[in-house]
Protein backbone atom coordinates (compact mmCIF):
# COMPACT_ATOMS: atom_id res chain seq x y z
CA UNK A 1 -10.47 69.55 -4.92
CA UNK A 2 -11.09 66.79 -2.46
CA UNK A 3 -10.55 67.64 1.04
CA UNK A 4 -12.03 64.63 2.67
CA UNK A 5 -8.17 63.04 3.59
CA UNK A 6 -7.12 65.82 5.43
CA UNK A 7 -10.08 66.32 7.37
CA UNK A 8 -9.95 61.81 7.49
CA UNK A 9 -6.49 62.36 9.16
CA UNK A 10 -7.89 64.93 11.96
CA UNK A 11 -10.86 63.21 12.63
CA UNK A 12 -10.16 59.61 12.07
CA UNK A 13 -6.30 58.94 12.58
CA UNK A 14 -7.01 58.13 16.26
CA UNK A 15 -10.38 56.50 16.28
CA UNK A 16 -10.66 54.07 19.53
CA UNK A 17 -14.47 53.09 19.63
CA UNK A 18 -17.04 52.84 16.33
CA UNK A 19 -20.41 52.40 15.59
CA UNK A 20 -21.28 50.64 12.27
CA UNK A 21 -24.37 50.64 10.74
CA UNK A 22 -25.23 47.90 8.37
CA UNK A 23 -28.56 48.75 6.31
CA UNK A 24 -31.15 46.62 5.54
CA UNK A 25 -30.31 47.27 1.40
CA UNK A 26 -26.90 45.93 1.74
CA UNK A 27 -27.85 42.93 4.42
CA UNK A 28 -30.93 41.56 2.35
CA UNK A 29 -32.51 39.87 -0.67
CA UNK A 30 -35.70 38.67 -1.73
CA UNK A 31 -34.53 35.04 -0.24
CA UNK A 32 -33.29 36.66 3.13
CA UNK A 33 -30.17 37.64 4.17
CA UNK A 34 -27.16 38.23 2.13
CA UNK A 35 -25.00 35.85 3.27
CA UNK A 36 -21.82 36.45 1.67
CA UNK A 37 -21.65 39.83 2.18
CA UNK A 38 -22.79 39.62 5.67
CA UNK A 39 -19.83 37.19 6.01
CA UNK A 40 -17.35 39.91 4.49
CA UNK A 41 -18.24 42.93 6.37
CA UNK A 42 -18.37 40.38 9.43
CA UNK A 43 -15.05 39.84 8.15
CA UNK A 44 -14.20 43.59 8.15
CA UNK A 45 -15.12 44.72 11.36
CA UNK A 46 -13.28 42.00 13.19
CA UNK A 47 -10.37 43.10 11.50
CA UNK A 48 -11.07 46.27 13.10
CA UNK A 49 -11.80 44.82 16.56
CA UNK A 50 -8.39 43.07 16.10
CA UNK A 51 -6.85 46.13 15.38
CA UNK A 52 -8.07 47.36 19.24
CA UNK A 53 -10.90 49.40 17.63
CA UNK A 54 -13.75 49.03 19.45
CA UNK A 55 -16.93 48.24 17.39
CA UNK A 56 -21.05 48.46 18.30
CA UNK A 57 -22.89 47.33 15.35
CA UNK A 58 -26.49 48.25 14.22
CA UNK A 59 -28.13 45.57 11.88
CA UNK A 60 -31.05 45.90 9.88
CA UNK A 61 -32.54 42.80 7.75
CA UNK A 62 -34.57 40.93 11.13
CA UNK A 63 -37.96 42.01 8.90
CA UNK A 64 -36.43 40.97 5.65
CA UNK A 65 -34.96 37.82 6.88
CA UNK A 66 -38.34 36.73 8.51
CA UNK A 67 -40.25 37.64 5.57
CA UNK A 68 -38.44 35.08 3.21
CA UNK A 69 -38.54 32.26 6.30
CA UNK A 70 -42.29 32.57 6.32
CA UNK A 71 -42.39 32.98 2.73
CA UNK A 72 -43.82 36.45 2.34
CA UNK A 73 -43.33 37.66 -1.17
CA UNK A 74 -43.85 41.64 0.41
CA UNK A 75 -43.52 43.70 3.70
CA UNK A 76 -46.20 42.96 5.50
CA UNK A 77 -48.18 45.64 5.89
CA UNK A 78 -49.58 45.11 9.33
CA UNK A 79 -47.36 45.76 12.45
CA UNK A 80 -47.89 41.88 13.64
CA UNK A 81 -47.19 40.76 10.74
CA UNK A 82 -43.99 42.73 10.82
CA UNK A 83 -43.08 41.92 14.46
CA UNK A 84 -43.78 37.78 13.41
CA UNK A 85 -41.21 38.84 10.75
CA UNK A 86 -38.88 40.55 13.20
CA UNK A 87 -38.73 37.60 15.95
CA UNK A 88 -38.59 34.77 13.24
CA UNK A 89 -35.18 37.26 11.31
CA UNK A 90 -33.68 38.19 14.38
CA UNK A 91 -32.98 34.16 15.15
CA UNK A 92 -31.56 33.80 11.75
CA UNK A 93 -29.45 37.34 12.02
CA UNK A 94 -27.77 36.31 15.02
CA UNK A 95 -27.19 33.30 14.27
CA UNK A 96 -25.47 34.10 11.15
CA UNK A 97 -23.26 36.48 13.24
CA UNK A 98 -22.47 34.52 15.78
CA UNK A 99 -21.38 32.07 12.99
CA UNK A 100 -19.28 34.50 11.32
CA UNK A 101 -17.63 36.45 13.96
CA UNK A 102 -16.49 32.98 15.34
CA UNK A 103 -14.41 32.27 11.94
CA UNK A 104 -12.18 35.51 13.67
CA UNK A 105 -12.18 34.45 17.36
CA UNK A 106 -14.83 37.46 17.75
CA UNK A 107 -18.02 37.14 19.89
CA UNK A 108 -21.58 39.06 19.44
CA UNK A 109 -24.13 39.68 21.71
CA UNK A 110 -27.46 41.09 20.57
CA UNK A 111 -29.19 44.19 22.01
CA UNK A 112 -32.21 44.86 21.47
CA UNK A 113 -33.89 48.44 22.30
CA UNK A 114 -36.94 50.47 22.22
CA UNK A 115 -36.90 54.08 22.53
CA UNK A 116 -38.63 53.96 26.08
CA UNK A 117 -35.11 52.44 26.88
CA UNK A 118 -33.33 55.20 26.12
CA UNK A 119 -36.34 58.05 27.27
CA UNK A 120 -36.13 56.97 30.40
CA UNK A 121 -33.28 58.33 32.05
CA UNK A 122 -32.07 55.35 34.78
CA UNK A 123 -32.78 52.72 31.72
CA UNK A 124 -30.45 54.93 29.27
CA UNK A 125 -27.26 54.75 31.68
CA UNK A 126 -28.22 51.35 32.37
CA UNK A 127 -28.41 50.36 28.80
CA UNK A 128 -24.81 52.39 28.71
CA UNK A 129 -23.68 50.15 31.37
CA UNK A 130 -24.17 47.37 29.43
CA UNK A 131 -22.43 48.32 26.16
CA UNK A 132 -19.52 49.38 28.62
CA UNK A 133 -19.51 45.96 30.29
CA UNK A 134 -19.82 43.98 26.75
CA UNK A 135 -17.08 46.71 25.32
CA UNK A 136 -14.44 45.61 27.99
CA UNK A 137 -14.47 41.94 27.93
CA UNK A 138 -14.18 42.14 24.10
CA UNK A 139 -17.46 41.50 22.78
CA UNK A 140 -18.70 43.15 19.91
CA UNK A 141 -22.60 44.11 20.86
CA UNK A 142 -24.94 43.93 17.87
CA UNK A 143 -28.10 46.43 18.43
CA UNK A 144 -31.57 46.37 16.79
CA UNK A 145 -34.77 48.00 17.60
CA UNK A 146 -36.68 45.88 19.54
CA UNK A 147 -39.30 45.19 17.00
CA UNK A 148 -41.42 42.45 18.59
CA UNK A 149 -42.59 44.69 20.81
CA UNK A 150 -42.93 48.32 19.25
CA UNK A 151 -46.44 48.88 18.73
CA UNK A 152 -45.45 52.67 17.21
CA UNK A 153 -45.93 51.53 13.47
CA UNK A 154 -43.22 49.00 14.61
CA UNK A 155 -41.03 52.06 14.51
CA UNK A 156 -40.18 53.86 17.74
CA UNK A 157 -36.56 55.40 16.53
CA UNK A 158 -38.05 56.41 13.18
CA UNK A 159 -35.25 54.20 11.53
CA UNK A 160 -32.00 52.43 12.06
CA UNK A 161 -29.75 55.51 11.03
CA UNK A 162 -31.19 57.29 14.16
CA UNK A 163 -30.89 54.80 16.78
CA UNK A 164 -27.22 54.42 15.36
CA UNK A 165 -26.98 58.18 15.87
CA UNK A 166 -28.42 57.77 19.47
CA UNK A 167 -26.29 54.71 20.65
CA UNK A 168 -22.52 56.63 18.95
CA UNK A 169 -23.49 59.37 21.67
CA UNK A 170 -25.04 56.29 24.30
CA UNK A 171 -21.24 55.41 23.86
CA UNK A 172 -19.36 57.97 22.78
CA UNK A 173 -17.98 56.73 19.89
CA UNK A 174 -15.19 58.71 17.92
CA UNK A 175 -17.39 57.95 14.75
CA UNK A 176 -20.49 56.66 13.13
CA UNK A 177 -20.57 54.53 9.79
CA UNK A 178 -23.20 54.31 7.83
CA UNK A 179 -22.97 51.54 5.27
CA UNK A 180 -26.18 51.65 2.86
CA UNK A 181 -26.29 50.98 -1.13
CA UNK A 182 -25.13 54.58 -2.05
CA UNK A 183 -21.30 56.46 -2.12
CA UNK A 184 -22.44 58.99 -0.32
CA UNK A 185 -24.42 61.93 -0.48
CA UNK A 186 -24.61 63.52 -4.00
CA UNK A 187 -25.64 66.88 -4.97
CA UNK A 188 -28.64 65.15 -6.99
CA UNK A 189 -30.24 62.17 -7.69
CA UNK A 190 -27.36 59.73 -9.02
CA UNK A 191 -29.77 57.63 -10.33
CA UNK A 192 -31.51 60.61 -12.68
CA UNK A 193 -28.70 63.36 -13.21
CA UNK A 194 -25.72 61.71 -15.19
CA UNK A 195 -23.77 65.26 -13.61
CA UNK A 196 -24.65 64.15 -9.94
CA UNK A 197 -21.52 64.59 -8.21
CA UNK A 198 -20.13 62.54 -4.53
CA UNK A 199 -19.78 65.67 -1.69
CA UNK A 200 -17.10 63.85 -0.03
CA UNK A 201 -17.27 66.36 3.04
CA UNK A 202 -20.35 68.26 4.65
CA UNK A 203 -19.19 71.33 7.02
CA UNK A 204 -22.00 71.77 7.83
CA UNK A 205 -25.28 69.06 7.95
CA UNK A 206 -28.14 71.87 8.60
CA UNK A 207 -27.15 73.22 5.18
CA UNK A 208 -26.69 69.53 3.29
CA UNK A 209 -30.40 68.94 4.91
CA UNK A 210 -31.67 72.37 3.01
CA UNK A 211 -29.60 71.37 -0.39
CA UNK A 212 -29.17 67.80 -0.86
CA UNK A 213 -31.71 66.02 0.64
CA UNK A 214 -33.45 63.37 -2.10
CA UNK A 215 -36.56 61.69 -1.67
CA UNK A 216 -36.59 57.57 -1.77
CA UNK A 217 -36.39 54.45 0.00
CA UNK A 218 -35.52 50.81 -0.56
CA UNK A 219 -38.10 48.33 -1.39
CA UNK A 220 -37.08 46.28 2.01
CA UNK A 221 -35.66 49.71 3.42
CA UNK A 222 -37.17 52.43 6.06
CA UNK A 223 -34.59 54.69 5.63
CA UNK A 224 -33.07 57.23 3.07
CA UNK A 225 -30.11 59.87 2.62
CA UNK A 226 -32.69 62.31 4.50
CA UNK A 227 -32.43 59.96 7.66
CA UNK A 228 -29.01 59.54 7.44
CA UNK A 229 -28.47 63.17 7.26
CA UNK A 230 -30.59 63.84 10.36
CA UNK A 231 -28.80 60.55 12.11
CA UNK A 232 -25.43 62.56 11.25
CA UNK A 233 -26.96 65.76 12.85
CA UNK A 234 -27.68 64.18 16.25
CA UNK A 235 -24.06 62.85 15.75
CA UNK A 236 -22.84 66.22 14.99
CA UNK A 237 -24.52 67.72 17.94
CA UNK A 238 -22.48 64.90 20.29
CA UNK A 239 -19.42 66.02 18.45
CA UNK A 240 -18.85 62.68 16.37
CA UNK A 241 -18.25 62.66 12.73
CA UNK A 242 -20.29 60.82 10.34
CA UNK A 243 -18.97 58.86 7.59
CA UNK A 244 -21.58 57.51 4.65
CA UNK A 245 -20.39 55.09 2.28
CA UNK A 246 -21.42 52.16 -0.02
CA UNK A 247 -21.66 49.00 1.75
CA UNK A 248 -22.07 46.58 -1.49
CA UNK A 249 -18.28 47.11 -2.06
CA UNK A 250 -15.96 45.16 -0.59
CA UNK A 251 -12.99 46.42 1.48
CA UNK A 252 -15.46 49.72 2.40
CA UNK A 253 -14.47 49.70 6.02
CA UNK A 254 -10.50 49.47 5.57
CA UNK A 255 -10.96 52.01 3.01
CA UNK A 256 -13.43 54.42 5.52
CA UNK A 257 -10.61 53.93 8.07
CA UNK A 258 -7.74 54.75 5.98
CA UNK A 259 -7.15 58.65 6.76
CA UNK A 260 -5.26 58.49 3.41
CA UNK A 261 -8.17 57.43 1.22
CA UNK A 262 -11.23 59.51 0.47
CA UNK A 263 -14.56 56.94 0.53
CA UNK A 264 -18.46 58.38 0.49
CA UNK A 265 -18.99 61.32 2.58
CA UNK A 266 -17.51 62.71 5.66
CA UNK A 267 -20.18 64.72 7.74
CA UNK A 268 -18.14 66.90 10.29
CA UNK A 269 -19.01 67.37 13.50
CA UNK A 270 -20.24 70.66 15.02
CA UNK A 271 -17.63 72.77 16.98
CA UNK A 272 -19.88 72.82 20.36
CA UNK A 273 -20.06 69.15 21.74
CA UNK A 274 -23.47 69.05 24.10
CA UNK A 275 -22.98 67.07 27.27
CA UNK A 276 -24.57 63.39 27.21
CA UNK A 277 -27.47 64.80 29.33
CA UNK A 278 -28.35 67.46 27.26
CA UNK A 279 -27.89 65.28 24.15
CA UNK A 280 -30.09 63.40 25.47
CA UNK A 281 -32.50 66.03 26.08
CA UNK A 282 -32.40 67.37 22.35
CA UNK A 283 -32.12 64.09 20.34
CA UNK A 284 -33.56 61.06 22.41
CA UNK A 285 -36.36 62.04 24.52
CA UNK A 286 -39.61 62.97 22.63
CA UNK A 287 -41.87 66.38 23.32
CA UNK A 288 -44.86 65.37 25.27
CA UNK A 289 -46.06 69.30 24.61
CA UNK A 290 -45.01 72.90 23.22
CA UNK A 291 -44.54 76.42 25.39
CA UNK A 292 -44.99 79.23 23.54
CA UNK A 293 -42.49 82.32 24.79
CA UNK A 294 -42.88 85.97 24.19
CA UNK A 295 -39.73 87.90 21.99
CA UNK A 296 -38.54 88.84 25.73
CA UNK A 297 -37.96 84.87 27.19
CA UNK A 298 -37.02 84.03 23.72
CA UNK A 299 -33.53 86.97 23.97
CA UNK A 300 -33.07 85.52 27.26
CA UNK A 301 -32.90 82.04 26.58
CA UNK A 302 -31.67 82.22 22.74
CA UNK A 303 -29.21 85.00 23.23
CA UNK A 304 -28.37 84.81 26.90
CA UNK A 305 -28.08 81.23 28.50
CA UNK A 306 -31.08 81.96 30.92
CA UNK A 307 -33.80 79.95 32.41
CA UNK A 308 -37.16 80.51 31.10
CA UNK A 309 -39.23 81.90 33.48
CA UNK A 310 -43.48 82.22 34.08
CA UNK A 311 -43.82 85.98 32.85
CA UNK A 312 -42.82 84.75 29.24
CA UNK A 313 -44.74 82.27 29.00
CA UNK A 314 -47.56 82.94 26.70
CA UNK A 315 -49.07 79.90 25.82
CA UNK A 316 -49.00 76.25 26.82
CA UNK A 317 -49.85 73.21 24.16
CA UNK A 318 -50.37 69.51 24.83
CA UNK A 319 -50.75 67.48 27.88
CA UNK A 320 -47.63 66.85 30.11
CA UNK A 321 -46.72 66.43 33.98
CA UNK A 322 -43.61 67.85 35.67
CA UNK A 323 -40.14 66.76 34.74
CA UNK A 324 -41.08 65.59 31.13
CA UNK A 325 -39.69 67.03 27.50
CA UNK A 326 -41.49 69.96 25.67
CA UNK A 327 -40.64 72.25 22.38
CA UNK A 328 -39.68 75.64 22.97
CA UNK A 329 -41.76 77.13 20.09
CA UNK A 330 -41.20 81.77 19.75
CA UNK A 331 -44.04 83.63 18.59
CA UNK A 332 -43.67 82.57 14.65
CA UNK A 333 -43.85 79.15 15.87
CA UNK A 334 -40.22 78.19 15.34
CA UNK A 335 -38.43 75.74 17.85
CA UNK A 336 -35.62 76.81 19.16
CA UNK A 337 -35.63 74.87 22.17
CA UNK A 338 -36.41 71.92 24.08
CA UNK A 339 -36.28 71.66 27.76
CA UNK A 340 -37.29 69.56 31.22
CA UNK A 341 -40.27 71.24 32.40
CA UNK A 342 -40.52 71.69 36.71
CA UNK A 343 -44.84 72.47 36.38
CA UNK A 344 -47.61 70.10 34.91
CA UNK A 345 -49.46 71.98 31.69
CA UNK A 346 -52.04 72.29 33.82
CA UNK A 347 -50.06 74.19 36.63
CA UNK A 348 -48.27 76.17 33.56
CA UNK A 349 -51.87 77.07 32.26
CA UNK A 350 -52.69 79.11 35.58
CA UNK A 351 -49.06 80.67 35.94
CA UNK A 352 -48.31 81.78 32.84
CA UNK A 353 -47.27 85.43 32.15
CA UNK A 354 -46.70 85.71 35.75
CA UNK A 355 -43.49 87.00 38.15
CA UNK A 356 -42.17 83.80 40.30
CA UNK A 357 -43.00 85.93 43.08
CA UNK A 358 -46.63 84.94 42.39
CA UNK A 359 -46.34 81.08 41.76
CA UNK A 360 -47.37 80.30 45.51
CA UNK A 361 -50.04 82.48 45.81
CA UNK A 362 -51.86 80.86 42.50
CA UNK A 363 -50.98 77.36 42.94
CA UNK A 364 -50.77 77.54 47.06
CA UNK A 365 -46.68 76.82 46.66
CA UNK A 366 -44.00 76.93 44.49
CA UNK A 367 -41.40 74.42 42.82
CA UNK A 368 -38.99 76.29 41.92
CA UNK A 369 -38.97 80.24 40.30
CA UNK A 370 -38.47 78.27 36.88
CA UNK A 371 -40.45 77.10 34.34
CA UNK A 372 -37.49 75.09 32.79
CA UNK A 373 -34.13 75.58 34.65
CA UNK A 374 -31.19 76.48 32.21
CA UNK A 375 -29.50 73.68 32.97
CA UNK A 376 -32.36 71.47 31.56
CA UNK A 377 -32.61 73.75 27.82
CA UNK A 378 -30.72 73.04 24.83
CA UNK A 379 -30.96 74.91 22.07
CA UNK A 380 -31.93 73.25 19.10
């Protein structure tokens, strides 16, 4: 029995801001970009825009359209080469945007991001300033990873699918598209199992991680249905629903937006929406270290909503100051946390396993009582 429409009509009947994301295995060919079916989904989402839906879009294909403008027969395999790549695409992407969007009275603006942007708290609501300010007078912003200037194996986000993940919450968008080569997510290999059959809704993503999850990637691709899945988990966490579906066919988008129609896979968002700070905590910043907690600060924190505190602390990994991101590890090594730390690892080093009453008299004065306030821990 498919369930997707009903669940479409719930979550989708009264969507008012989307982010699309266009994959690099729908967008390009060996002699660059797609052009005609760039020109279609263009196409597709201004219809959208028209329809007072407002639309972010995250393109791949800068790397893929550089490569066949400098002639290179394969990803290059060093990051330069793949940043020359990125700056010579990006020109032809957004020009061939700007192009298209025109035929529907639409205009684009490219944004380009790094991860830094959007770790560093001031630079993240300014870069949500911006999307605000382009949202309002109508544009439709197109966002990339800023790969010209990633020296992080060119990739800072990990992948497209995640930084579309991290700009639906940047937003808050009502849903996230992603548009790749593929229906959806199938309970095997499709391309293997004859029997592999479409889930056309995921209740809930931890478990389609566990199950489904197939190894893979495109030849010009970085990404695969395991980064979608974990792009539609940091969706889930910000309470947006995910929708996967097949790019290469045309009319995909009116179909993923008609609550009457079941298209790919609908991954549903989780019943607890996190705030935008502490989704930003959990999915955006990364860990600059680990804390190790005793079975006592684990209850507390886990079971009870409470800060975690110097007496269970029992060990301290990694090399971090005060105010940065670290993994809440228990005793088996599991994280089940990540937090804002108030103490240095170094400071942590000489408090740990200690009552806050005797934080001054080790380091000479005290913070705070906390090690990381409750306020700044989300469970993970």
């Amino acid at each position: 029995m498919n369930l997707q429409p009903p669940h479409k009509q719930r979550l989708l009947s009264r969507v008012h801001r989307a982010v699309i994301k266009l994959g690099s295995s729908i967008l390009s060919t060996d002699e660059g970009i797609h052009r005609k079916r760039l020109r279609s989904l263009s196409e597709e989402i201004c219809a959208l825009h028209a329809q007072d839906v407002a639309v972010v879009v995250v393109s791949s294909g800068a790397v893929a359209a550089g490569m066949a403008r400098l002639g290179m027969k394969q990803r290059p395999k060093t990051v330069p080469q793949r940043q020359a790549a990125a700056a010579v695409g990006q020109i032809d992407l957004m020009a061939l945007y700007e192009e298209y969007f025109a035929l529907f009275n639409t205009q684009v603006a490219q944004v380009l991001l790094t991860h830094d942007d959007l770790a560093n708290r001031s630079r993240y609501l300014n870069a949500r300033h911006t999307m605000e300010t382009l949202i309002d007078a109508g544009v439709v912003p197109v966002a990339n990873e800023n790969d010209t200037v990633v020296i992080d194996e060119l990739r800072n986000f990990g992948d497209n699918d995640n930084l579309s993940a991290l700009i639906a919450g940047l937003v808050e968008a009502d849903v996230l598209v992603l548009l790749s080569d593929v229906d959806g997510l199938y309970t095997t290999n499709p391309h293997t199992h004859r029997d592999a059959q479409l889930v056309s809704v995921v209740e809930d993503v931890d478990d389609a991680l566990a199950t489904y999850v197939l190894d893979g990637r495109g030849r010009l691709g970085t990404g695969g249905m395991a980064s979608k899945l974990a792009a539609a988990k940091k969706a889930a966490a910000a309470g947006i629903p995910t929708v996967i579906a097949d790019g290469l066919h045309a009319g995909v988008l009116p179909a993923v937006f008609d609550v009457k129609r079941a298209v790919g896979t609908l991954i549903l968002p989780k019943g607890d929406r996190l705030g935008r700070r502490k989704h930003w905590i959990a999915y955006t910043l990364k860990p600059s270290g680990t804390v190790v907690v005793d079975d006592g600060a684990y209850e507390a924190i886990a079971q009870k909503g409470r800060s975690l505190l110097p007496k269970g602390l029992k060990e301290v990994q990694g090399r971090f100051g005060s105010g940065e991101c670290v993994r809440c590890v228990d005793l088996a090594g599991r994280e089940f946390a990540r937090g804002l730390v108030n103490y240095s690892a170094a400071e942590l080093e000489k408090i740990k396993g200690l009552h806050s009453a005797g934080i001054e008299g080790v380091l000479g004065y005290k913070l705070t009582e906390e090690v990381i306030h409750r306020n700044d821990l989300v469970l993970i």
